[in-house]
C-alpha atoms as a PDB file:
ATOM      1  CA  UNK A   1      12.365  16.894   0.009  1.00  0.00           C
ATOM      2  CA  UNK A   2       9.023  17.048   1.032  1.00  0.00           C
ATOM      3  CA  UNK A   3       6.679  13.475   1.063  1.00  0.00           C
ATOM      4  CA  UNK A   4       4.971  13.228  -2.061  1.00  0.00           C
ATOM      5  CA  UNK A   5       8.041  14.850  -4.221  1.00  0.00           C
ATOM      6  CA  UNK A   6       9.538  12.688  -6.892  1.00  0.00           C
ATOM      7  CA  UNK A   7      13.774  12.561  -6.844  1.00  0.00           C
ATOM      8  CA  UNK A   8      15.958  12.180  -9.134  1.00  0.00           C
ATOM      9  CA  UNK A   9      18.553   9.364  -9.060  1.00  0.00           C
ATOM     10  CA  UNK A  10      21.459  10.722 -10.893  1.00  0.00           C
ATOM     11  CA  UNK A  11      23.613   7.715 -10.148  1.00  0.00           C
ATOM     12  CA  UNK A  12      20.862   5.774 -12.352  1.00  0.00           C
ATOM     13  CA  UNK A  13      18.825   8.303 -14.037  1.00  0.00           C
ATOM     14  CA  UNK A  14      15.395   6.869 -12.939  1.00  0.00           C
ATOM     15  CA  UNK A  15      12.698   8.450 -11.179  1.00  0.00           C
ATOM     16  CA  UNK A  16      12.527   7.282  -7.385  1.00  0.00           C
ATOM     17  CA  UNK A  17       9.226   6.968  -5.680  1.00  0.00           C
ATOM     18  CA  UNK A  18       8.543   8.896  -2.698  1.00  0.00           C
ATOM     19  CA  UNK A  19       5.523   7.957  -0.470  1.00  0.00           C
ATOM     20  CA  UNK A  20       2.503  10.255  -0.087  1.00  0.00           C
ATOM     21  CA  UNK A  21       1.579   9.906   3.557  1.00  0.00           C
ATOM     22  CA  UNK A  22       3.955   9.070   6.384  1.00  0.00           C
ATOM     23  CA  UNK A  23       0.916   7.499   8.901  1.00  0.00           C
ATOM     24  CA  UNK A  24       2.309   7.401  12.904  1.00  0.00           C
ATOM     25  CA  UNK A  25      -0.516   4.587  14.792  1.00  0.00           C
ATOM     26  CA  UNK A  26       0.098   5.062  18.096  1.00  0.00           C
ATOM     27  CA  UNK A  27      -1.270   3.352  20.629  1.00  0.00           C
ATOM     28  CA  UNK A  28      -2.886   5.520  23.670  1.00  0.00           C
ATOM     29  CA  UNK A  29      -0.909   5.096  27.197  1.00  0.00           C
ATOM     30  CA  UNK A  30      -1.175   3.877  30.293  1.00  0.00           C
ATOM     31  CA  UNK A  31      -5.085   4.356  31.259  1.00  0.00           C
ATOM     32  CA  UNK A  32      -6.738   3.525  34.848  1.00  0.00           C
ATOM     33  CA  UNK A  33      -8.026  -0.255  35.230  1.00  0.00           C
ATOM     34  CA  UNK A  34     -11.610  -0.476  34.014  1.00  0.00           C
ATOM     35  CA  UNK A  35     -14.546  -1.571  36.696  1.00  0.00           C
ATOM     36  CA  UNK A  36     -14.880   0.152  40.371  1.00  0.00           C
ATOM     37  CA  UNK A  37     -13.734   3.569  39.512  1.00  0.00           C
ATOM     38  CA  UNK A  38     -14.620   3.752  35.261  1.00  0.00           C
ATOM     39  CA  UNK A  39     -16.841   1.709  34.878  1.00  0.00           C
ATOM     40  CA  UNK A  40     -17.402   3.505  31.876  1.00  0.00           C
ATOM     41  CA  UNK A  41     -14.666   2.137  29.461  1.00  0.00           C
ATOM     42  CA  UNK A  42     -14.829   5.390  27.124  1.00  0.00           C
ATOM     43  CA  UNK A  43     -14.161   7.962  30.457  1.00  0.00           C
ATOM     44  CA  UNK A  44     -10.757   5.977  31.325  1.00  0.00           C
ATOM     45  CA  UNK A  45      -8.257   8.400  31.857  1.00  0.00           C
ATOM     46  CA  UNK A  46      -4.623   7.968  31.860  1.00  0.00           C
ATOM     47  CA  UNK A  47      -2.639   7.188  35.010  1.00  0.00           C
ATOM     48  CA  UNK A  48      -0.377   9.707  36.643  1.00  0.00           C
ATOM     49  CA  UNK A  49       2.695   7.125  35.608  1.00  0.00           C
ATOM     50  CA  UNK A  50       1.385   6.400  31.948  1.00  0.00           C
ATOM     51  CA  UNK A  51       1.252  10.316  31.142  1.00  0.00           C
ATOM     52  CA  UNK A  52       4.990  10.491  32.501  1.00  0.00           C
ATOM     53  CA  UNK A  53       6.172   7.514  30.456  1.00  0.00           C
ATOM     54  CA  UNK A  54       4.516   8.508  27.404  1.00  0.00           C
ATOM     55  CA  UNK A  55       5.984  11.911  27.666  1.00  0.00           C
ATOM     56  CA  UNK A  56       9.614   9.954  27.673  1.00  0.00           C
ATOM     57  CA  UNK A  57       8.344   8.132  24.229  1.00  0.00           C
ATOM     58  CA  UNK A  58       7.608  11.853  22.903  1.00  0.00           C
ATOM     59  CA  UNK A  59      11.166  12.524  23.619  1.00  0.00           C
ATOM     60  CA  UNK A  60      12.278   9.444  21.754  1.00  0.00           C
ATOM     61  CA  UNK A  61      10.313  10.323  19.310  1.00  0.00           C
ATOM     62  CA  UNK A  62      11.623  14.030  19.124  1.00  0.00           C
ATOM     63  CA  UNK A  63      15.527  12.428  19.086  1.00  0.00           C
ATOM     64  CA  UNK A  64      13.888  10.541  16.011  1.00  0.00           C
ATOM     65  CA  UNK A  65      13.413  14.121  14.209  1.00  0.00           C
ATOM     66  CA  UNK A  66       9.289  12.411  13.611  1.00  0.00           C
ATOM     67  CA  UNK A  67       7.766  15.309  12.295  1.00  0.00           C
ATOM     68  CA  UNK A  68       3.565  15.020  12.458  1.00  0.00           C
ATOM     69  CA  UNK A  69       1.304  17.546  10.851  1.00  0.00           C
ATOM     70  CA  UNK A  70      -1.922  16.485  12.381  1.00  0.00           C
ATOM     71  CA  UNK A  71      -3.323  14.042  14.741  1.00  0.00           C
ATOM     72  CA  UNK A  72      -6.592  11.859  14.872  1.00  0.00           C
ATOM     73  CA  UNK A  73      -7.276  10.573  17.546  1.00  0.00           C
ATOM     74  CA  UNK A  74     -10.238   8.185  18.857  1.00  0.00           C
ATOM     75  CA  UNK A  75     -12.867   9.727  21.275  1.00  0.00           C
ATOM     76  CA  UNK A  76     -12.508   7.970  24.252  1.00  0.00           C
ATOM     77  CA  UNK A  77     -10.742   9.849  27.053  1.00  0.00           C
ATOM     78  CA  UNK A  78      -7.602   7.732  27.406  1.00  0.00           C
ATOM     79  CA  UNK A  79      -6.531   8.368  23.324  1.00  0.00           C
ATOM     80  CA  UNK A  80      -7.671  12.070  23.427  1.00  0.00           C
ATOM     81  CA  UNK A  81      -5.153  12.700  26.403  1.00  0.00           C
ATOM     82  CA  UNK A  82      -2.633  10.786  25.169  1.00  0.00           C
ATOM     83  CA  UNK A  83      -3.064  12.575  21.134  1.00  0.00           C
ATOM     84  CA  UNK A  84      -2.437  15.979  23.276  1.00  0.00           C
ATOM     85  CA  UNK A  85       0.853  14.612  25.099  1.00  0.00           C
ATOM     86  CA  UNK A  86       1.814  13.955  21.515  1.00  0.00           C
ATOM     87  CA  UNK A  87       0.920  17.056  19.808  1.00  0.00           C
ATOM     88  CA  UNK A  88       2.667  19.062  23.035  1.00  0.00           C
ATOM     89  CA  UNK A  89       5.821  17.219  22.723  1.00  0.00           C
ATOM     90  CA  UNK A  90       6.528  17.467  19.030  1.00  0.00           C
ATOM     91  CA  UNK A  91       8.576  20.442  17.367  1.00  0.00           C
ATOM     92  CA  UNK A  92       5.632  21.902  15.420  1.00  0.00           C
ATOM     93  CA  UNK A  93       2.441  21.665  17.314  1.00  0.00           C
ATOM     94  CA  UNK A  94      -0.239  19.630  15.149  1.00  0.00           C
ATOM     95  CA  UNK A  95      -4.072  20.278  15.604  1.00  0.00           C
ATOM     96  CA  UNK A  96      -5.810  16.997  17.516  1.00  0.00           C
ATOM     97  CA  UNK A  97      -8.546  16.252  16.023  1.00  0.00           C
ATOM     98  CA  UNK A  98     -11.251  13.228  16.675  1.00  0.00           C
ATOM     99  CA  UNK A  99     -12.110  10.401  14.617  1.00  0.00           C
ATOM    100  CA  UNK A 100     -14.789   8.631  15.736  1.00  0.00           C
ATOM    101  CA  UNK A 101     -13.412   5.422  13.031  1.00  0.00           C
ATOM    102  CA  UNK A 102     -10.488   4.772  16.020  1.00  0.00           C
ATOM    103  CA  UNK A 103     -12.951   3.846  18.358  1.00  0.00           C
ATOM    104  CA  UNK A 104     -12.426   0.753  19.403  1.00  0.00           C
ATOM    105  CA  UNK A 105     -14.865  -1.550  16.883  1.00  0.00           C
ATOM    106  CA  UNK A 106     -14.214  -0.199  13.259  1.00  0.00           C
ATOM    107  CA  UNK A 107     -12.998  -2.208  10.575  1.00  0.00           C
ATOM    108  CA  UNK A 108      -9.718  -0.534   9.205  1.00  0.00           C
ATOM    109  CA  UNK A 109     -11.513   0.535   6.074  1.00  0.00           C
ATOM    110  CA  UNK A 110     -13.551   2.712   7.782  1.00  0.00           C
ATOM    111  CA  UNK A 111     -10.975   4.157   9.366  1.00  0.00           C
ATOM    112  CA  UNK A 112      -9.078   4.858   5.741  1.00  0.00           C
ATOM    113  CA  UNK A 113     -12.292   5.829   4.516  1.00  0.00           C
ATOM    114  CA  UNK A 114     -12.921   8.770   7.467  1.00  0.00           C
ATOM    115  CA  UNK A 115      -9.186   9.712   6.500  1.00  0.00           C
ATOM    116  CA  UNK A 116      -9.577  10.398   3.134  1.00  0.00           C
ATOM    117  CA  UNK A 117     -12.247  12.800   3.660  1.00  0.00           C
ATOM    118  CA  UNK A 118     -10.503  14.434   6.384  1.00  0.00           C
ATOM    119  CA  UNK A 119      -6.891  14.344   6.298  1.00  0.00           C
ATOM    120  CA  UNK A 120      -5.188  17.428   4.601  1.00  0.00           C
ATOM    121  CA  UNK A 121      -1.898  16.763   5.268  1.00  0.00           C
ATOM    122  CA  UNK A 122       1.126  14.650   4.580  1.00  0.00           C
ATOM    123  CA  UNK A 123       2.617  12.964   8.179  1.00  0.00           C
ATOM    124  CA  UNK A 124      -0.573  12.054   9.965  1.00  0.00           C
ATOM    125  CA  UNK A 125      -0.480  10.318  13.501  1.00  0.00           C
ATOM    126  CA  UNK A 126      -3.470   8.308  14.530  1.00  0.00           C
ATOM    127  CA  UNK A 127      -4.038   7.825  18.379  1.00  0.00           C
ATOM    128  CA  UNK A 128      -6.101   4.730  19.289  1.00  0.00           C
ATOM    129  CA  UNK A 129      -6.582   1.243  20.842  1.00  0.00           C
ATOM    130  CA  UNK A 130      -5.907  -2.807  20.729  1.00  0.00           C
ATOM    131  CA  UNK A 131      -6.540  -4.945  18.889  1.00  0.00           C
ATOM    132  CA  UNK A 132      -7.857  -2.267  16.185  1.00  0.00           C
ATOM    133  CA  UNK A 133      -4.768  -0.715  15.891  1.00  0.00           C
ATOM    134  CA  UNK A 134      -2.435  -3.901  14.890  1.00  0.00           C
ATOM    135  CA  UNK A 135      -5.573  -5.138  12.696  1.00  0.00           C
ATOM    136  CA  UNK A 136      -5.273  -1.407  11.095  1.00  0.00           C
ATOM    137  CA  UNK A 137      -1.063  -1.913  10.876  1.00  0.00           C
ATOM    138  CA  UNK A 138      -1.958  -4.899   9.164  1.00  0.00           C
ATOM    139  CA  UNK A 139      -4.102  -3.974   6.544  1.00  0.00           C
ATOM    140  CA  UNK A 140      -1.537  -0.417   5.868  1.00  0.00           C
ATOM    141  CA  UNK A 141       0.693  -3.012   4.927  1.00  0.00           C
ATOM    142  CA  UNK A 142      -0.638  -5.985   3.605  1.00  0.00           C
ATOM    143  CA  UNK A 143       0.038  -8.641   6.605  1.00  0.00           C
ATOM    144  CA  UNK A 144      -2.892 -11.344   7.630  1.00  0.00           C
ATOM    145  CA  UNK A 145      -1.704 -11.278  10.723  1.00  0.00           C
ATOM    146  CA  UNK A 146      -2.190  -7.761  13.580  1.00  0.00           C
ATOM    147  CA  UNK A 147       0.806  -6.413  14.511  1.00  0.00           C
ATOM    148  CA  UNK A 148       0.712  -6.196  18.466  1.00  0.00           C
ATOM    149  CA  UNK A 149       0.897  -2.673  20.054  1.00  0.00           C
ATOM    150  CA  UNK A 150       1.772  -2.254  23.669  1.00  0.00           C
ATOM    151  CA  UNK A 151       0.906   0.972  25.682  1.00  0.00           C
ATOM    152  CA  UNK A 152       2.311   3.545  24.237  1.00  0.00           C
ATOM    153  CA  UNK A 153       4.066   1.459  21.499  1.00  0.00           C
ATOM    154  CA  UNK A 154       4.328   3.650  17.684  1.00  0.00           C
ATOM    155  CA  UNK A 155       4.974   2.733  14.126  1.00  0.00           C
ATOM    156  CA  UNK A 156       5.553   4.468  11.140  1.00  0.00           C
ATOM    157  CA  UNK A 157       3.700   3.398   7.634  1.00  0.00           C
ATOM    158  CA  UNK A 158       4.597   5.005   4.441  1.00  0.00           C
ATOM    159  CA  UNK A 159       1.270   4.551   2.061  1.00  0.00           C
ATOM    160  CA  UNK A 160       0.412   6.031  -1.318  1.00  0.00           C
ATOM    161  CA  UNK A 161      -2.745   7.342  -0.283  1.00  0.00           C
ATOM    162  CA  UNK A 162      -5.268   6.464   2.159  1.00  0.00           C
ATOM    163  CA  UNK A 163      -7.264   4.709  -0.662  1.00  0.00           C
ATOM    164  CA  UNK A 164      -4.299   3.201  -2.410  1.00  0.00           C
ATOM    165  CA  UNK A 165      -5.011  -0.498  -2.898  1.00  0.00           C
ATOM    166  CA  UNK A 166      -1.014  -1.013  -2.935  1.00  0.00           C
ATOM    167  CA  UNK A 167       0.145  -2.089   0.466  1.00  0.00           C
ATOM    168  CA  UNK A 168       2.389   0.255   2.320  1.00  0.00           C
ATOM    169  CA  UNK A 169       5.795  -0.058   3.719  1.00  0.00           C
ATOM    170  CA  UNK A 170       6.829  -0.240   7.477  1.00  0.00           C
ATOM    171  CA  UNK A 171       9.315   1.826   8.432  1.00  0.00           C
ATOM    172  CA  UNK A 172       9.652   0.843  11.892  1.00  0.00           C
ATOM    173  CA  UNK A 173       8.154  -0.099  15.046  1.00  0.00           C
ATOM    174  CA  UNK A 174       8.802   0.742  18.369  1.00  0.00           C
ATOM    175  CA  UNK A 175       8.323   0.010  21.707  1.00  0.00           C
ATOM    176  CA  UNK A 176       7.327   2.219  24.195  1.00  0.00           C
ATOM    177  CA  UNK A 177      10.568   1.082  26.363  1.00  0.00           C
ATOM    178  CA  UNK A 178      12.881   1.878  22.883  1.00  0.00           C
ATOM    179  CA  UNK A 179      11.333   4.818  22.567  1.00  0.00           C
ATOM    180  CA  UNK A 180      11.728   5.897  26.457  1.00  0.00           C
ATOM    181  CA  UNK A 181      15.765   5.147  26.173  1.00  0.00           C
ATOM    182  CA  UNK A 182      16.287   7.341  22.689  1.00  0.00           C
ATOM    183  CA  UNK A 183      14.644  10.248  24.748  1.00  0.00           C
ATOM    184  CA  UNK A 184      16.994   9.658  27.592  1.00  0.00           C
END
């Protein structure tokens, strides 16, 4: 059954909801400490050690069976490397594509808003930064309060739509650590 698809519970004879969007925020991995060699915050690359640990939360999130049909990802040079680590390590090989709403100073509306008029598919990850991300979390599912991503760290959001007022439902969130020891 495909997201989106209405079931049948024959048990009860009602119609079941199924949500519309499966939404993976990720947050980018280990980048290079800003000053002396970046100063330029949006050039930070990943370090050699936070594209080999993100690679391990790939593989967690391959033993997972996470399925993604395209990725957004924020512009800066840290989330753009870290969207293609995910789009290289998953069983069908989603496009990367930037959206300039996950750089770091957009209100999570504007980020739904982009999404709307872009997204075409159904399981959508979006690749970006702190404290946007949790604030973004938050608002997906109707918390006052950010949920707090560490490096590398993913959650799953089931929504409606990407303008649906109704909040949507956490599936789970993981740590970058869980996620290292299910690929293991």
């Amino acid at each position: 059954m495909r997201p989106g698809d209405g079931h049948e519970d024959a048990a009860r004879g009602r119609r079941l909801t199924v949500p519309a969007s499966e939404i993976y925020l990720v947050r980018h991995a280990i980048a290079a400490d800003r000053g002396g060699e970046w100063p330029d915050d949006a050039k930070r690359p990943l370090t050699t050690r936070g594209i080999a640990r993100f690679k391990e939360v790939v593989a967690g999130l391959d033993w997972l069976k996470v399925e993604i049909d395209e990725i957004f990802t924020s512009p800066l040079v840290r989330a753009r490397q870290t969207a293609s680590l995910l789009a290289a390590g998953v069983a069908v090989k989603p496009p990367v594509k930037v959206l300039e709403a996950l750089a770091p100073g957009h209100a999570p509306a504007s980020v739904l808003h982009e999404l709307a008029k872009t997204a075409r598919r159904s399981r959508v990850a979006l690749v970006g930064h702190e404290p946007a991300l949790g604030e973004l979390a938050a608002h997906l599912i109707g918390s006052s309060r950010p949920l707090p991503f560490k490096k590398g760290g993913v959650c799953r959001i089931d929504i409606q739509s990407f303008s649906s007022r109704r909040p949507g439902e956490l599936q789970w969130f993981l740590t970058p650590k869980i996620l290292r020891e299910l690929g293991e």
